[in-house]
Protein backbone atom coordinates (compact mmCIF):
# COMPACT_ATOMS: atom_id res chain seq x y z
CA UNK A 1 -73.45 -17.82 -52.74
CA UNK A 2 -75.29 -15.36 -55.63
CA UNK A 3 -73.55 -14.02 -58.65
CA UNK A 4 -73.10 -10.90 -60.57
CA UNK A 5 -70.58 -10.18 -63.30
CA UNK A 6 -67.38 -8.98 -63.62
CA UNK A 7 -66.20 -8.74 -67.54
CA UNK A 8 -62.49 -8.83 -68.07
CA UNK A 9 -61.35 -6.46 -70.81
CA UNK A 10 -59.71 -9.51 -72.49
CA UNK A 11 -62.08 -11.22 -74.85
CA UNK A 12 -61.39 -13.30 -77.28
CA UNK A 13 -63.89 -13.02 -80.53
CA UNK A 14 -66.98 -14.62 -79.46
CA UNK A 15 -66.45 -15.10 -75.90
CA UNK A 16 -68.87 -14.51 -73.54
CA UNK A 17 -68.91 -11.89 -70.36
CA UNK A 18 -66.86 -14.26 -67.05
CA UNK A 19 -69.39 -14.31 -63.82
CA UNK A 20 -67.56 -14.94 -60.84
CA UNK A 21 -68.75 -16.41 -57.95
CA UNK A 22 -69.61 -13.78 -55.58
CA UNK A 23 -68.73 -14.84 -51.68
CA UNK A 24 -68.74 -12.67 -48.10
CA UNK A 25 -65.26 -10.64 -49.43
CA UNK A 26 -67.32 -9.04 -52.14
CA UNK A 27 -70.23 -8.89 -50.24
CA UNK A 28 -68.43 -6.72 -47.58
CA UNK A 29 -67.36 -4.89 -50.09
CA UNK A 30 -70.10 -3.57 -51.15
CA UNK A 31 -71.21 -2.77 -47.43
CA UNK A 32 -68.13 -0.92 -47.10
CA UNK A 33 -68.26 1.20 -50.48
CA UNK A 34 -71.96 2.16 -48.20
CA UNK A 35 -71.24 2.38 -44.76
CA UNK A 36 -67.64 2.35 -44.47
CA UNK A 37 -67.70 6.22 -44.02
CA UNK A 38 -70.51 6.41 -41.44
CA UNK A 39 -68.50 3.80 -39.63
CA UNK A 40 -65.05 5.10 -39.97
CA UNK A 41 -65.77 8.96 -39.73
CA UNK A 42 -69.16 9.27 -39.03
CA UNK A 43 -69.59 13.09 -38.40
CA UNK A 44 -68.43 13.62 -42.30
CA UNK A 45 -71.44 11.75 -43.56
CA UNK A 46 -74.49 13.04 -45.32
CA UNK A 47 -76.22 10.36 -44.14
CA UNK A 48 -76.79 10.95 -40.47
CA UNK A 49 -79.31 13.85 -40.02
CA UNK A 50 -77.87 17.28 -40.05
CA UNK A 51 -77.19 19.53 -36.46
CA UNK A 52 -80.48 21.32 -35.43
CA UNK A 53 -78.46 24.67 -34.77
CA UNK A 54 -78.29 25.79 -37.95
CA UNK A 55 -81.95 25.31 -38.78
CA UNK A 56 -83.09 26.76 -35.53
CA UNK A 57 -80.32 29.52 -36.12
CA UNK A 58 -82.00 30.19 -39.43
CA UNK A 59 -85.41 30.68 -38.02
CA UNK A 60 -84.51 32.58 -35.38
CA UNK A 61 -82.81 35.12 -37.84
CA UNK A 62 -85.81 35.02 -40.17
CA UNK A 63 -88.16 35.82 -37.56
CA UNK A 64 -86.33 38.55 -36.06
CA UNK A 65 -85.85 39.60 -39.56
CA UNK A 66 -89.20 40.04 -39.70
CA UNK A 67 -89.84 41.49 -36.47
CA UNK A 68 -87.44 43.96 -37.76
CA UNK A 69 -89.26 44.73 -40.82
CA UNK A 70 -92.40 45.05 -39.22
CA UNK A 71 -91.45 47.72 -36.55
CA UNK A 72 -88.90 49.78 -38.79
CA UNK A 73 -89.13 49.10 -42.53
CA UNK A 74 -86.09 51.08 -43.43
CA UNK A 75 -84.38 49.74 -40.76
CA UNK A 76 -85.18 46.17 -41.33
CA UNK A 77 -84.36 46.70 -45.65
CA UNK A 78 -80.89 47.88 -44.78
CA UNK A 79 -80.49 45.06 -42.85
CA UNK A 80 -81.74 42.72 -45.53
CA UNK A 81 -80.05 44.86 -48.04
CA UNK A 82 -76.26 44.26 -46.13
CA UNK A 83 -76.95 40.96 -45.74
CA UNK A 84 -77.47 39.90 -48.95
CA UNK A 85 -75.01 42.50 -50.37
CA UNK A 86 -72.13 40.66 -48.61
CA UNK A 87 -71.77 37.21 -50.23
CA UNK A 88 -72.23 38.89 -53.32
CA UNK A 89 -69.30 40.85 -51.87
CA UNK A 90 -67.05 38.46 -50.61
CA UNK A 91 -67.12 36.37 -54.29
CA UNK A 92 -65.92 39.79 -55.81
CA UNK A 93 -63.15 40.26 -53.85
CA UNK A 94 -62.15 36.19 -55.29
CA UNK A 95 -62.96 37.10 -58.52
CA UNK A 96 -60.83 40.48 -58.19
CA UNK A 97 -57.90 37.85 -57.42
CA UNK A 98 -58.60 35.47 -60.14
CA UNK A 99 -58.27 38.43 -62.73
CA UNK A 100 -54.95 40.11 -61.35
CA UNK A 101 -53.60 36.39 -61.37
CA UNK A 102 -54.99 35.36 -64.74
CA UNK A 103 -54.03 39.01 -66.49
CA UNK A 104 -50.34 37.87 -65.18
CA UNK A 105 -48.30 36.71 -68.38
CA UNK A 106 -47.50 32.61 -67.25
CA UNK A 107 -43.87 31.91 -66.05
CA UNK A 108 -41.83 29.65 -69.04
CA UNK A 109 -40.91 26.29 -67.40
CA UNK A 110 -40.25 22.68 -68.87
CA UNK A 111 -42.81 20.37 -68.92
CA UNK A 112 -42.56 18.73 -65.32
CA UNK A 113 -43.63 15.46 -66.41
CA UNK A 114 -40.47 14.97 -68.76
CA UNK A 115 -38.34 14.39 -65.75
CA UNK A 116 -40.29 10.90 -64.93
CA UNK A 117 -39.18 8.13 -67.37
CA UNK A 118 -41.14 5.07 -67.55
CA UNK A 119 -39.64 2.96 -64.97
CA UNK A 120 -40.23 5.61 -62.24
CA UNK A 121 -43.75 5.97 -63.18
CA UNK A 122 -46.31 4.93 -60.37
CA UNK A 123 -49.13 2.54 -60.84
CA UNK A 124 -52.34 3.83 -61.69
CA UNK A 125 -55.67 3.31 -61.69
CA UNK A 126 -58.40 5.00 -63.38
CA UNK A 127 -62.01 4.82 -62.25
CA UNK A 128 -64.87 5.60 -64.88
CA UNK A 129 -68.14 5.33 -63.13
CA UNK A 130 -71.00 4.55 -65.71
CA UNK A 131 -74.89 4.30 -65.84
CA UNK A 132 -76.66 4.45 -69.09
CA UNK A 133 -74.18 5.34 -71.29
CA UNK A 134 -74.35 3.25 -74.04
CA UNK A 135 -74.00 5.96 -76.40
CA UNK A 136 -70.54 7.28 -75.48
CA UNK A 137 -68.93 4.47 -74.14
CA UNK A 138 -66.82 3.20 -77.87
CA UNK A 139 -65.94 7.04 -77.62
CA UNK A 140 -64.71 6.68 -74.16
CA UNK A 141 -63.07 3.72 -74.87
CA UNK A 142 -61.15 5.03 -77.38
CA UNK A 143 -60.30 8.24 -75.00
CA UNK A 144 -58.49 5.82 -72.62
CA UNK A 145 -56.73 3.61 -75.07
CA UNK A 146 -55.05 7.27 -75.93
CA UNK A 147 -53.71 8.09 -72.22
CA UNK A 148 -49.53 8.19 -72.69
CA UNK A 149 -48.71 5.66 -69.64
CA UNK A 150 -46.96 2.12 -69.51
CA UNK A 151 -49.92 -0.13 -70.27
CA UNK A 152 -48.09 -2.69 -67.74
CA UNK A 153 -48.83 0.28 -64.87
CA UNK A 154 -52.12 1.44 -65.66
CA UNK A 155 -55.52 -0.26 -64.61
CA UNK A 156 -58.90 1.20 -66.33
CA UNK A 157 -61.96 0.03 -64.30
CA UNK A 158 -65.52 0.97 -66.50
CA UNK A 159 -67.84 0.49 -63.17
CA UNK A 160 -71.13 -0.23 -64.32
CA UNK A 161 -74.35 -0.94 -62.83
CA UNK A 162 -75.95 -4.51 -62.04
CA UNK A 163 -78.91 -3.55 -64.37
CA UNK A 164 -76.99 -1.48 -67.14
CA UNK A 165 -76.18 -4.33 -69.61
CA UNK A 166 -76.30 -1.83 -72.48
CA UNK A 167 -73.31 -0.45 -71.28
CA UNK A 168 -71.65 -3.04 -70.93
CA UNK A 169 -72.05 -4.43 -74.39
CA UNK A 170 -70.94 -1.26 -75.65
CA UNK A 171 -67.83 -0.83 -74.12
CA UNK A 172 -66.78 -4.55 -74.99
CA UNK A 173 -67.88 -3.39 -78.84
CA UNK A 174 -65.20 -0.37 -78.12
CA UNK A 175 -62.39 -3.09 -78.53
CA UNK A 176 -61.13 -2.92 -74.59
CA UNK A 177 -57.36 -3.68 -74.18
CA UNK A 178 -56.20 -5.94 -71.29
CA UNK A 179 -55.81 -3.81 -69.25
CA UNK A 180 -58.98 -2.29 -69.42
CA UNK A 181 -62.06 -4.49 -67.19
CA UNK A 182 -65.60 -3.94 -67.19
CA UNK A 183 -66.61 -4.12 -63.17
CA UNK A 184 -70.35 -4.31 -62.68
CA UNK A 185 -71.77 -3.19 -59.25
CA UNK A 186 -74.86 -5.14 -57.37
CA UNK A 187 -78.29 -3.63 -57.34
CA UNK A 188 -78.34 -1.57 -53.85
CA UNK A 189 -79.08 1.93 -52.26
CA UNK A 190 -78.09 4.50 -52.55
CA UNK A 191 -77.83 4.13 -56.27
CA UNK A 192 -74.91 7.42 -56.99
CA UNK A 193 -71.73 7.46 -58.52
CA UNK A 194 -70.21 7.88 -54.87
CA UNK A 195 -71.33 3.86 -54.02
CA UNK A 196 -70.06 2.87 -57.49
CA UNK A 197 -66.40 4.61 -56.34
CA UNK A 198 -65.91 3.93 -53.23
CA UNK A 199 -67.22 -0.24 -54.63
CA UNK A 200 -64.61 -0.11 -57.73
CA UNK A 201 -61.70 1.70 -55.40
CA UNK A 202 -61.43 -1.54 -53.17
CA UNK A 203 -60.06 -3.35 -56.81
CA UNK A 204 -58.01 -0.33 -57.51
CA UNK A 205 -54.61 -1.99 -57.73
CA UNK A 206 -52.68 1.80 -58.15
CA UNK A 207 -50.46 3.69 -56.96
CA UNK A 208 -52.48 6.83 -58.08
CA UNK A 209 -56.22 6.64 -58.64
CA UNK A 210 -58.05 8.75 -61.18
CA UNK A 211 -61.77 9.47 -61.92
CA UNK A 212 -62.88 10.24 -65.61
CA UNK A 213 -66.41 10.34 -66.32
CA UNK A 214 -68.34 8.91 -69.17
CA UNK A 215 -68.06 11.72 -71.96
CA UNK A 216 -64.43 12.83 -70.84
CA UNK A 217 -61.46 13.36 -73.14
CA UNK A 218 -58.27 13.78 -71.07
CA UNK A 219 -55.16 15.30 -72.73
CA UNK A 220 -53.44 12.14 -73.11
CA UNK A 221 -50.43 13.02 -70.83
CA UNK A 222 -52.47 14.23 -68.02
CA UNK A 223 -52.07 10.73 -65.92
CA UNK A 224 -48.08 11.80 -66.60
CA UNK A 225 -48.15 15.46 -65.09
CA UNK A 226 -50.15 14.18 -62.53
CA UNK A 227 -47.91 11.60 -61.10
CA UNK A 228 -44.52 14.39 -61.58
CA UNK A 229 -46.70 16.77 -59.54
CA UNK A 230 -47.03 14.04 -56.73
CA UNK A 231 -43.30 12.90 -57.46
CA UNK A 232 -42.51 17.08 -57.09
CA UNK A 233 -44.27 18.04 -54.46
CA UNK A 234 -43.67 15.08 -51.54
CA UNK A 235 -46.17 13.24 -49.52
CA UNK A 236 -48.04 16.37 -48.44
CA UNK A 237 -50.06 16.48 -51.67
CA UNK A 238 -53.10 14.26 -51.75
CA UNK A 239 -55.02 15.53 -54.75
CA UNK A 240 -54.48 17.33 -58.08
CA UNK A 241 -57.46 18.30 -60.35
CA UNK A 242 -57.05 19.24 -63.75
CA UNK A 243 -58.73 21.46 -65.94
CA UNK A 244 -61.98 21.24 -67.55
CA UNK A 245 -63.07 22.66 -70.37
CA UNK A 246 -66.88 22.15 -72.59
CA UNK A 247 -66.15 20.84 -76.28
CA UNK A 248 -69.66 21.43 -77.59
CA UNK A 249 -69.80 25.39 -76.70
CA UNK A 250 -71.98 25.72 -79.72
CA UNK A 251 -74.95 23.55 -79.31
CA UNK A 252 -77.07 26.06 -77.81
CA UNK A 253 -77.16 29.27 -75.49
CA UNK A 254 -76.68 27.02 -72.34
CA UNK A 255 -73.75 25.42 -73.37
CA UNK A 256 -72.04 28.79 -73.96
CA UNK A 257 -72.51 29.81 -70.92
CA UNK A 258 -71.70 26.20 -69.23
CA UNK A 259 -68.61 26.87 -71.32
CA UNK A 260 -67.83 30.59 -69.75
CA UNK A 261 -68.31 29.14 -66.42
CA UNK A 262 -66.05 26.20 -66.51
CA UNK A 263 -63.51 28.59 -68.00
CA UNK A 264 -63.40 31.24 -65.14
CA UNK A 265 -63.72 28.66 -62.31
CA UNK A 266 -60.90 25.84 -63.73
CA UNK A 267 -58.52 28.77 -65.43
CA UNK A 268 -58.97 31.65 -62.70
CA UNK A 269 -60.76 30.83 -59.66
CA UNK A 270 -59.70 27.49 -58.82
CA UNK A 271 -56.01 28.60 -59.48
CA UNK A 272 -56.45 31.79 -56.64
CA UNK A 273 -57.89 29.55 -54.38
CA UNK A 274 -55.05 26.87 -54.40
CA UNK A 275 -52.41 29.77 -54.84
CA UNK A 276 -53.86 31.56 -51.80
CA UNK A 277 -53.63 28.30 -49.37
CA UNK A 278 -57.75 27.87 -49.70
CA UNK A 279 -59.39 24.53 -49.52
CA UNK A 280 -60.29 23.38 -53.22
CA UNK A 281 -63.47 22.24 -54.00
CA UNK A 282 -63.21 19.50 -56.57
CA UNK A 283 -64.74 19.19 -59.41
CA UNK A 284 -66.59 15.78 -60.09
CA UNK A 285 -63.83 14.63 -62.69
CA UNK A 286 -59.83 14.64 -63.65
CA UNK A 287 -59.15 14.06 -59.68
CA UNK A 288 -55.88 12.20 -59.09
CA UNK A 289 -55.43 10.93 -55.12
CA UNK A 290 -52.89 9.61 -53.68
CA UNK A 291 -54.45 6.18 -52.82
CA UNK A 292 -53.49 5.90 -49.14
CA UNK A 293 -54.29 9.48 -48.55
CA UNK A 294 -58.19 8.69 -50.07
CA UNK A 295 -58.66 5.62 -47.83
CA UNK A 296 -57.48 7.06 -44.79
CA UNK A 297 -60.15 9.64 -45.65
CA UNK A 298 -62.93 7.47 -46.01
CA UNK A 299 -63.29 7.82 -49.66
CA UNK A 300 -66.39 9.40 -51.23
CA UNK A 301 -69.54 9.80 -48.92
CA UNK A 302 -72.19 7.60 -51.44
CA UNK A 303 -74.72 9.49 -49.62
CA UNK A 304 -73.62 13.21 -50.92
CA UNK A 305 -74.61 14.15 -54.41
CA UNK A 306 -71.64 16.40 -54.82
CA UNK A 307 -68.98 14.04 -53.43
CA UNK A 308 -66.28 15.71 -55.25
CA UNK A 309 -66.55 18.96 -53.41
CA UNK A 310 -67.21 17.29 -50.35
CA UNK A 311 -64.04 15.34 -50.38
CA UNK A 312 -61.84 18.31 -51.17
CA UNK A 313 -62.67 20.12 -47.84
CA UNK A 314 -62.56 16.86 -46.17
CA UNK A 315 -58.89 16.35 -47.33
CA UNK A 316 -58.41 19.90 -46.21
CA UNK A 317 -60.01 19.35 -42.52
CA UNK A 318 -57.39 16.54 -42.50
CA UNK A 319 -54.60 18.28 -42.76
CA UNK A 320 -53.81 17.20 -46.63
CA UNK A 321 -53.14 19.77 -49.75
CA UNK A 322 -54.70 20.05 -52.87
CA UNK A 323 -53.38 21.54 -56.20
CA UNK A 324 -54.56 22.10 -59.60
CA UNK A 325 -53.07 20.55 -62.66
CA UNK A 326 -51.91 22.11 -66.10
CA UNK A 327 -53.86 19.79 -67.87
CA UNK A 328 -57.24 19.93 -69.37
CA UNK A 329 -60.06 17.63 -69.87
CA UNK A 330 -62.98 18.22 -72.09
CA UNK A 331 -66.49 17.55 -71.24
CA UNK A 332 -69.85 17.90 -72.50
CA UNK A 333 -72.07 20.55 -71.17
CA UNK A 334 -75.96 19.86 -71.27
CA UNK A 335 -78.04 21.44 -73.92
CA UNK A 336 -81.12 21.23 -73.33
CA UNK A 337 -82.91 23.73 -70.41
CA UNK A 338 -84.17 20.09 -68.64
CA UNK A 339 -80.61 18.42 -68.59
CA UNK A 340 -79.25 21.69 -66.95
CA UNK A 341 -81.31 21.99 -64.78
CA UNK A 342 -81.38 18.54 -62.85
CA UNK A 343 -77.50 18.46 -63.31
CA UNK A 344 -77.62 22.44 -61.34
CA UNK A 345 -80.19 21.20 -59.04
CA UNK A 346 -78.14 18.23 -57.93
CA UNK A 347 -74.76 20.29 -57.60
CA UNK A 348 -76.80 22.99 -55.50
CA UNK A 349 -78.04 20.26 -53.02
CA UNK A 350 -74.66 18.63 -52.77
CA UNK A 351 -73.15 22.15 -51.87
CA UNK A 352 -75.98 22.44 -49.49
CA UNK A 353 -75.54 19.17 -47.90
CA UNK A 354 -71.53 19.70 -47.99
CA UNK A 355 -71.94 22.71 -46.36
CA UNK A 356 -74.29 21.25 -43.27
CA UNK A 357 -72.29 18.31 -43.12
CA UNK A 358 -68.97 20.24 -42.39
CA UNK A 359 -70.74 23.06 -40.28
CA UNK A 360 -71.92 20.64 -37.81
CA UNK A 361 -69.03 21.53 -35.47
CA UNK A 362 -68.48 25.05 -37.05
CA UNK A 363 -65.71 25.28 -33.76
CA UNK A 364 -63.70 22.13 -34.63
CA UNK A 365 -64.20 23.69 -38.25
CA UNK A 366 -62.16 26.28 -37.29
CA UNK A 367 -59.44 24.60 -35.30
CA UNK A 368 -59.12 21.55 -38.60
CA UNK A 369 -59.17 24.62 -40.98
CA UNK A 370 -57.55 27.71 -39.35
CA UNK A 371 -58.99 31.43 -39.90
CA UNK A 372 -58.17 31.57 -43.15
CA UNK A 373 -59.23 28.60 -44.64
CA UNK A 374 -62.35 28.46 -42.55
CA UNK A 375 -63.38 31.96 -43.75
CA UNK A 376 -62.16 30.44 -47.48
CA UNK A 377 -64.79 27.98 -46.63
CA UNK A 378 -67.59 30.39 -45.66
CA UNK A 379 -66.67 32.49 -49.41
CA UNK A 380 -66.07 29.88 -51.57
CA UNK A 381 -69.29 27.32 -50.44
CA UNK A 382 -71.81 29.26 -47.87
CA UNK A 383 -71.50 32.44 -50.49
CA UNK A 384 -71.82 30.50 -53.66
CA UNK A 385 -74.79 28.58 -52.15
CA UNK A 386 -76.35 31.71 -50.66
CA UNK A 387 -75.82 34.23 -53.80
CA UNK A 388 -77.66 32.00 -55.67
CA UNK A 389 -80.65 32.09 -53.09
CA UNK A 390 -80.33 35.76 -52.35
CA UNK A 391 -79.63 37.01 -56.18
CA UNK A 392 -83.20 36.97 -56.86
CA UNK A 393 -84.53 39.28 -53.82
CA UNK A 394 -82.15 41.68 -54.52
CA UNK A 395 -84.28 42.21 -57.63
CA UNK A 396 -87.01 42.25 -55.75
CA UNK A 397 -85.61 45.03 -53.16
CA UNK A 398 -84.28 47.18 -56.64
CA UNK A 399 -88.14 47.04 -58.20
CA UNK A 400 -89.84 47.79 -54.41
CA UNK A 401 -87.41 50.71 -54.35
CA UNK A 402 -88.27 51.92 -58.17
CA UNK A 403 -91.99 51.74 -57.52
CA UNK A 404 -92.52 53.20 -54.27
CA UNK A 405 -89.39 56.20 -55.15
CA UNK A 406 -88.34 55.10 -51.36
CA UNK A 407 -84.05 54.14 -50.88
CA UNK A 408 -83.41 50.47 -49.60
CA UNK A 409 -81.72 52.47 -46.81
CA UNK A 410 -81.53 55.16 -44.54
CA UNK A 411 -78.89 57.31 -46.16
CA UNK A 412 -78.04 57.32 -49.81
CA UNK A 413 -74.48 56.38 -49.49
CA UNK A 414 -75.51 52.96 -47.87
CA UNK A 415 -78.15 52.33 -50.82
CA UNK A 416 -75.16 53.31 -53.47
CA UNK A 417 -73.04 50.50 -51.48
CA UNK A 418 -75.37 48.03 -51.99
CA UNK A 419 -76.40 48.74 -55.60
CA UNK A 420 -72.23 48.83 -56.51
CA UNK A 421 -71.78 45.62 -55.04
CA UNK A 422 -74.82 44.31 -56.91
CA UNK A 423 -73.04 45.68 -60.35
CA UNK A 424 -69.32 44.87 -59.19
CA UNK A 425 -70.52 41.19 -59.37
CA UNK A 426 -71.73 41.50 -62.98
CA UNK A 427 -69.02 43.36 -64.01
CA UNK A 428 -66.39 41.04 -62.01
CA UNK A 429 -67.77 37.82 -63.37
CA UNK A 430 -68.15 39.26 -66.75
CA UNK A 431 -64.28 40.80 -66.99
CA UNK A 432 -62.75 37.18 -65.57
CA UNK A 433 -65.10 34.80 -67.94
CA UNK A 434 -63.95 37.17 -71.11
CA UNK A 435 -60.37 36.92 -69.87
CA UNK A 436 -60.52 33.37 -69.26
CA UNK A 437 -62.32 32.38 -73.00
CA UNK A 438 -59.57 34.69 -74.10
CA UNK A 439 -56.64 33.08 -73.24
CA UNK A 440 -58.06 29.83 -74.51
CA UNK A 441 -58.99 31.40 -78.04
CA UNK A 442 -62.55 31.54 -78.11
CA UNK A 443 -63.00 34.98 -78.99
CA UNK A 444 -66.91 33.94 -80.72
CA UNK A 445 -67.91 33.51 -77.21
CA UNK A 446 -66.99 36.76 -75.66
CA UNK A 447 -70.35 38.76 -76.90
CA UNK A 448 -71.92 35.56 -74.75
CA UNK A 449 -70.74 37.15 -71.14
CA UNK A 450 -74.09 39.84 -71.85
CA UNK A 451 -76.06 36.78 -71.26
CA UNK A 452 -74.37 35.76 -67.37
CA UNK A 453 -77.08 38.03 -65.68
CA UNK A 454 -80.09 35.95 -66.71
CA UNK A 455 -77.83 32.60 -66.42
CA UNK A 456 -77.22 33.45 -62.98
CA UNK A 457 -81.01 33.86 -62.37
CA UNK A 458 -81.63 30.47 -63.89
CA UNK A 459 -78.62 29.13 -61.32
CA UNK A 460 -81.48 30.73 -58.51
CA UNK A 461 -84.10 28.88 -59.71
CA UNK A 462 -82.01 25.67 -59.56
CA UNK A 463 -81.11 26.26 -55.94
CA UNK A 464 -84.69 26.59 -54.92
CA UNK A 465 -85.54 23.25 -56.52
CA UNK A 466 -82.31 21.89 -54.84
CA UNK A 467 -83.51 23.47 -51.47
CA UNK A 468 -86.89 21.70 -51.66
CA UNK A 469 -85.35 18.71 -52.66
CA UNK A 470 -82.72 18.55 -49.72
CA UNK A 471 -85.73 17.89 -47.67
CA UNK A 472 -88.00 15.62 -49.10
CA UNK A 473 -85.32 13.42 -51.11
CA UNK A 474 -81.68 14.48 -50.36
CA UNK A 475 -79.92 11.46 -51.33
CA UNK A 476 -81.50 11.40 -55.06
CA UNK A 477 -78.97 11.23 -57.64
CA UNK A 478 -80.51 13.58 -60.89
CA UNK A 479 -78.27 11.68 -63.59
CA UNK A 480 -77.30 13.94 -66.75
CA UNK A 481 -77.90 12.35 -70.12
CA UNK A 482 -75.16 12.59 -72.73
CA UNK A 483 -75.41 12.08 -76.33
CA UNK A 484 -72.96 11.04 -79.08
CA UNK A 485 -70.00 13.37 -79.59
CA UNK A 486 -70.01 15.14 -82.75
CA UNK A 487 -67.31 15.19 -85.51
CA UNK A 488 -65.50 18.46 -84.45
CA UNK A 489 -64.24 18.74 -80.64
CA UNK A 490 -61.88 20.49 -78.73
CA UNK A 491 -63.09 24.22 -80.27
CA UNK A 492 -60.54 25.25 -77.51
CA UNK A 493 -56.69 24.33 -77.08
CA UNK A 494 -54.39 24.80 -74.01
């Protein structure tokens, strides 16, 4: 029998942390927040080794590629040319969607919540994965203790790390309420915020389960809307995600443009995927499940780095519906070049790993998914992963063409194809992140869109370091440092 605490939120002045006796029950449990996936649905895990098809697919292509190039240059660059041209292609035509829908003035309705009184209210729980975060945590304490829901039907569970006692003193200095606890997770591999879920879900008590993460600030009647969307819209629904939004826009030239890209993909392109039936990819934060619904689907895969998106196309391969939420959360966007880039690099290699994981079977892909929502699938993850990979060559192919005087192609209309596309995606990106800022009042941040080209080269950059490290550490977990919150938040209101 070992030991390990577990602080109750209820602590008298003075008292000292409770450790409970640890036995086999919590020992499985941790196995299971590891391995239950692999067990229960092993072809969803990130942690068996991928398919060899696609990799021996890729090098088949880049050889003949190649091969191609070699025997008819102009041949082989048009081919090269289309190629990359067409994810760049396909996000357009999304993006073209996102606008029409965003430019649309918003129906007038009630609040849906207001028809849910207290008694009819689910349980909840809320799940706030933590690791070094010392510095935020009386801040995110105080963010909870303002969520609008019965106190008697809402659990908070801080999950903390075995070695993070920091933490832990500074959420118990954030004056926790009792229904608040402080749940500490053993030392163990693989050390993400996936394990420290799927470990905290099996003391989830809820109805409902929510994650927040450590710098969040929910609107404090978003656990509310949530559970009248699931009351609304029947046992179909699984997930809702809300909003987010960046409260420190101004900190520096990153965070502005952290801040134009949460605003087109929460506001705009999240909103045309769910309206147009598309599998959602979450976002790591503000997801509500349906508990039942996330157990039958194994939970989070601890060996994924982007679990969030992962789990959204999982719940789609299973038949279950996701929707966004009119509610917004606020975050904090890295400012420093070093933060946002390990944070980018991780995201990239979770997409990357998502997107081998699910591909394994692309035909069973396609009969879980349908057409539509496996071709969704191939836009809204292979493209976004691949852009970012291809974005820089097509630089390349523009300065080969401006140096030699040669076209990319055979034919000038095929070369003007390829340079509009290369231009619509500026242009398309540009129009839907100034619309979106728009309509949430930040005008000050409109002359920022100029700056997207050069952002999106730094997003290439980040994918190559997440390519490199898919192979020689995949299941390393970059974690993103936060800082203390200033005075003035929320530069943006709803």
């Amino acid at each position: 029998m070992v030991s390990f605490p577990i602080d109750s939120g209820v602590r008298p002045s003075g008292a000292r942390a409770a450790v409970v006796q640890i036995g086999s029950a919590e020992w499985l449990a941790l196995d299971t927040a590891v391995n239950g996936l692999v067990r229960s649905r092993p072809h969803f895990s990130a942690a068996l080794p991928a398919s060899p098809w696609p990799r021996r697919v890729a090098v088949a292509l880049s050889l003949l590629a190649c091969v191609c190039i070699g025997l008819a240059p102009h041949w082989g660059g048009a081919i090269a040319a289309w190629v990359m041209a067409l994810p760049f292609l396909a996000i357009v035509l999304i993006r073209l969607a996102a606008l029409w829908l965003l430019a649309r003035p918003p129906a007038t309705q009630s609040a849906p919540y207001a028809a849910l009184t207290d008694t009819g209210l689910p349980t909840y729980s809320v799940l706030i994965p933590l690791h070094d975060e010392a510095a935020v945590a009386p801040a995110l304490v105080a963010a909870m203790s303002a969520l609008d829901y019965p106190p008697e039907k809402l659990q908070i569970l801080f999950v903390t790390e075995a070695t993070d006692a920091k933490t832990r003193a500074a959420l118990h200095a954030g004056h926790l309420t009792p229904h608040m606890t402080v749940l500490t997770v053993a030392e163990g591999l693989p050390k993400t915020k996936p394990r420290a879920l799927n470990y905290a879900l099996q003391f989830a008590s809820g109805d409902i389960v929510a994650i927040f993460d450590a710098e969040d600030i929910p609107e404090p009647d978003q656990l509310r809307r949530a559970a009248a969307a699931f009351a609304a819209a029947g046992a179909g629904l699984a997930c809702v995600q809300a909003r987010l939004n960046i409260y420190n826009p101004g900190a520096s030239v990153l965070t502005r443009q952290f801040t134009l890209e949460y605003a087109a993909l929460f506001d705009a392109m999240l909103p045309v995927l769910d309206r147009l039936g598309l599998a959602l990819p979450l976002g790591g934060t503000s997801n509500h499940f349906r508990r039942e619904i996330l157990i039958e689907a194994g939970a989070w895969d601890p060996y994924n780095v982007t679990e969030d998106a992962d789990l959204g196309f999982r719940l789609a391969r299973l038949g279950k519906r996701v929707a966004m939420l009119s509610s917004t959360t606020w975050e904090e966007a890295p400012a420093t070049f070093d933060a946002w880039l390990g944070q980018r690099t991780r995201w990239l290699k979770g997409w990357m790993q998502t997107y081998i994981v699910h591909m394994r079977d692309p035909v069973q892909l396609w009969r879980e998914l349908g057409p539509w929502r496996f071709a969704g699938f191939q836009i809204t993850l292979g493209g976004m992963v691949f852009s970012a990979l291809v974005h820089p060559w097509m630089y390349v192919l523009i300065a080969i063409h401006m140096l030699t005087g040669q076209p990319l192609m055979p034919g000038s209309g095929a070369s003007l194809v390829c340079w509009s596309v290369l231009l619509a995606g500026y242009l398309s990106a540009m129009a839907l992140v100034a619309l979106a800022v728009k309509q949430r009042g930040g005008t000050l941040l409109l002359r920022s869109t100029l700056g997207l080209p050069l952002y999106w080269m730094a997003i290439s950059y980040a994918a190559y370091r997440a390519l490199i490290e898919l192979f020689v550490r995949p299941h390393h977990w970059q974690k993103t440092p936060h800082g203390p919150r200033p005075e003035t938040l929320l530069p943006f209101r709803t």
